[in-house]
Protein backbone atom coordinates (compact mmCIF):
# COMPACT_ATOMS: atom_id res chain seq x y z
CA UNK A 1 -0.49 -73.05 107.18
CA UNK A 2 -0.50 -72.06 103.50
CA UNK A 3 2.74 -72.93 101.74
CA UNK A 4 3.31 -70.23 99.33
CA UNK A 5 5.61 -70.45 96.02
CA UNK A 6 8.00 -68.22 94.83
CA UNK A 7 11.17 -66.10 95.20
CA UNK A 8 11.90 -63.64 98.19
CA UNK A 9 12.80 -60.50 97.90
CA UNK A 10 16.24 -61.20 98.84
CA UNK A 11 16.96 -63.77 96.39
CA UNK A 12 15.43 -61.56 93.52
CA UNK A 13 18.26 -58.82 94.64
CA UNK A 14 20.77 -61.25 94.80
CA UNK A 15 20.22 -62.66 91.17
CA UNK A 16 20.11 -59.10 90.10
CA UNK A 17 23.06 -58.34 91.31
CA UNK A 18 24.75 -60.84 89.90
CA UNK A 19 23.50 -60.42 86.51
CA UNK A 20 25.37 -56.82 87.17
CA UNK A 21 28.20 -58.09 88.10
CA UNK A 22 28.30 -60.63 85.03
CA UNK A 23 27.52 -58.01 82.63
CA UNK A 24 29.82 -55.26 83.90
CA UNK A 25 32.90 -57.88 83.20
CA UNK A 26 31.77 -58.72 79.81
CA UNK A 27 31.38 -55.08 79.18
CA UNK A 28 35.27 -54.39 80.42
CA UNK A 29 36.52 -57.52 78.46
CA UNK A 30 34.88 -56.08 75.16
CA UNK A 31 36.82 -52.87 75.19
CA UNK A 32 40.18 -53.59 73.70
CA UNK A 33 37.95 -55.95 71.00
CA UNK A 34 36.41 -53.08 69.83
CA UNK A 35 39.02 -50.91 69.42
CA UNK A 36 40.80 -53.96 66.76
CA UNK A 37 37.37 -53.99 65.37
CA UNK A 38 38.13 -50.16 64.24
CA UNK A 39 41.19 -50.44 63.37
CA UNK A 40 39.91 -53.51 60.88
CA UNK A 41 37.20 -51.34 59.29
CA UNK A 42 40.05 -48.51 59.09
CA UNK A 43 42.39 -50.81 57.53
CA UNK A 44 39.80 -52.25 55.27
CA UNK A 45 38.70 -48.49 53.83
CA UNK A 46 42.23 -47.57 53.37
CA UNK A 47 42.98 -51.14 51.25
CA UNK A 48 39.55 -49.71 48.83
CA UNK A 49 41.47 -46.60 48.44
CA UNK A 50 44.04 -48.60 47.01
CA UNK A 51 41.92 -50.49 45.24
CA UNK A 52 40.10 -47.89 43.92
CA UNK A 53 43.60 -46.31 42.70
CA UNK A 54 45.15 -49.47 41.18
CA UNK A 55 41.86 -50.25 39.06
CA UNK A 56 42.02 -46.39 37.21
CA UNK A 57 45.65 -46.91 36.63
CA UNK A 58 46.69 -46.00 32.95
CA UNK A 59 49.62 -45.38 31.14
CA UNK A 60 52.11 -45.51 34.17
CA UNK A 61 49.70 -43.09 36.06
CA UNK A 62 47.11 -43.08 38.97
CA UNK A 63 44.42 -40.89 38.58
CA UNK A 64 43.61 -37.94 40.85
CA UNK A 65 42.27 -38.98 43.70
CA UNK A 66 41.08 -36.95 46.65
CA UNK A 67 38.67 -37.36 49.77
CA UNK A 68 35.95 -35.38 48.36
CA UNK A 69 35.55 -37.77 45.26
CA UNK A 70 32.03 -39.74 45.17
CA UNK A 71 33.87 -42.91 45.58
CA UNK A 72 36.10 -41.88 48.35
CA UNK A 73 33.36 -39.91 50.34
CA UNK A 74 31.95 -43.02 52.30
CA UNK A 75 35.50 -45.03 52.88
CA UNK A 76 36.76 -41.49 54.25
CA UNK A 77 33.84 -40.90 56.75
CA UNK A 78 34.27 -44.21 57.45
CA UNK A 79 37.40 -44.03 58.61
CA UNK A 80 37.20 -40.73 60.36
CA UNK A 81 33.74 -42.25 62.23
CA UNK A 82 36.45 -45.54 63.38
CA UNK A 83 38.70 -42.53 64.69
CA UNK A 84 41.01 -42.41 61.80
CA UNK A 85 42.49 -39.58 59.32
CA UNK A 86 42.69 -40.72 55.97
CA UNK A 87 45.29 -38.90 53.84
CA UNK A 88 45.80 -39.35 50.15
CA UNK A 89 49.55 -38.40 48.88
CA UNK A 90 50.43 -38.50 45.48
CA UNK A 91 46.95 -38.68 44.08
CA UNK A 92 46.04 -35.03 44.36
CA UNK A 93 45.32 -32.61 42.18
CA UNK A 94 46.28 -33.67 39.12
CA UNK A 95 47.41 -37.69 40.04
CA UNK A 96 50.96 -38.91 39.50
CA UNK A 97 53.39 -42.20 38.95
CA UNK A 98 53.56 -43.13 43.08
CA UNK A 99 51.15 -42.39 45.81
CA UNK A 100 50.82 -43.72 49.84
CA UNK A 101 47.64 -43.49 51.51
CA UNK A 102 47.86 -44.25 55.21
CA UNK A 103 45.62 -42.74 58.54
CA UNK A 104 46.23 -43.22 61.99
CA UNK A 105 44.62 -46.47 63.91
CA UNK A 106 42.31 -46.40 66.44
CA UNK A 107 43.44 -48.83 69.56
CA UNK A 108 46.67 -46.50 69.39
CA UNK A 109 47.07 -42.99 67.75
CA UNK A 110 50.92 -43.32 67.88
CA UNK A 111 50.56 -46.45 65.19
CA UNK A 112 49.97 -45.52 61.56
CA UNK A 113 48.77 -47.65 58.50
CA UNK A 114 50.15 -46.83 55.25
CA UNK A 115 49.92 -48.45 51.89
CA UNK A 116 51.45 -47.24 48.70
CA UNK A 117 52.17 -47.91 44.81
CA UNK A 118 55.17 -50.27 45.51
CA UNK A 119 52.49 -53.09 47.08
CA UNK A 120 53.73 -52.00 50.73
CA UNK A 121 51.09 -52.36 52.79
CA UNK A 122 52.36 -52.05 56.92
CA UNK A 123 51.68 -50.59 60.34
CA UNK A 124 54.05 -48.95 62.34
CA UNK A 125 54.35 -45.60 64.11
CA UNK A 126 55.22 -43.12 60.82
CA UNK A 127 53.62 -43.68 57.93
CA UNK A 128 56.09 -42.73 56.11
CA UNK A 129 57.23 -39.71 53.36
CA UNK A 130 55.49 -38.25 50.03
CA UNK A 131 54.39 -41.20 48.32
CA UNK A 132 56.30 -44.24 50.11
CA UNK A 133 55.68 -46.17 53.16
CA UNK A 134 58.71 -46.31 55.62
CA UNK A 135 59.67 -50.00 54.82
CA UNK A 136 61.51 -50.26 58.75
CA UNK A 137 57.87 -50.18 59.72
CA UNK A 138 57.44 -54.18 58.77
């Protein structure tokens, strides 16, 4: 009698589907980490707006800022690739004294966040009107 090594065929189709089973949970349990994950790089982009806004300030006024500017270009796509809509009040065409810069989120397109001139920076499900963040949104 020869006594042979090794797995059966059975056990090999057992372990693999396990290892299915195992991944397909993980895969489920990832979902909802991803979506905070865009709504981070979202939230992130729309803060560099800001930034970007509060560093050409001058004389008690922003500078014109719109989505097609070279700086902008890459946080906009950015935020539309995460599932977002960036929109720049205030800013455009010629700049002003206020501006609010919000876009919808990703893990829920009823919630909105929305930062503006004041130092308001919140999420909440309007992002407010012209060039202020609705402060009830805290």
């Amino acid at each position: 009698m020869k006594n042979i090594k090794g797995f059966t065929l059975i056990e090999m189709l057992v372990v693999i589907a396990i290892i299915g089973l195992l991944s397909s949970v993980v895969l489920v349990a990832l979902g909802p980490s991803r979506a905070k994950a865009k709504d981070a790089r979202i939230i992130s982009s729309i803060n560099q707006v800001r930034v970007l806004a509060e560093t050409k300030f001058s004389n008690g006024v922003y500078p014109a800022i719109t989505k097609v500017d070279t700086d902008v270009v890459p946080l906009t796509k950015d935020i539309t690739d995460n599932g977002g809509d960036l929109v720049i009040n205030g800013l455009r065409p010629a700049g002003g004294s206020a501006y609010a810069i919000y876009s919808k989120l990703a893990s829920d397109a009823t919630k909105f966040y929305c930062v503006d001139s004041t130092g308001k920076n919140n999420t909440g499900t309007s992002p407010g009107t012209g060039t202020a963040c609705l402060s009830s949104n805290l």
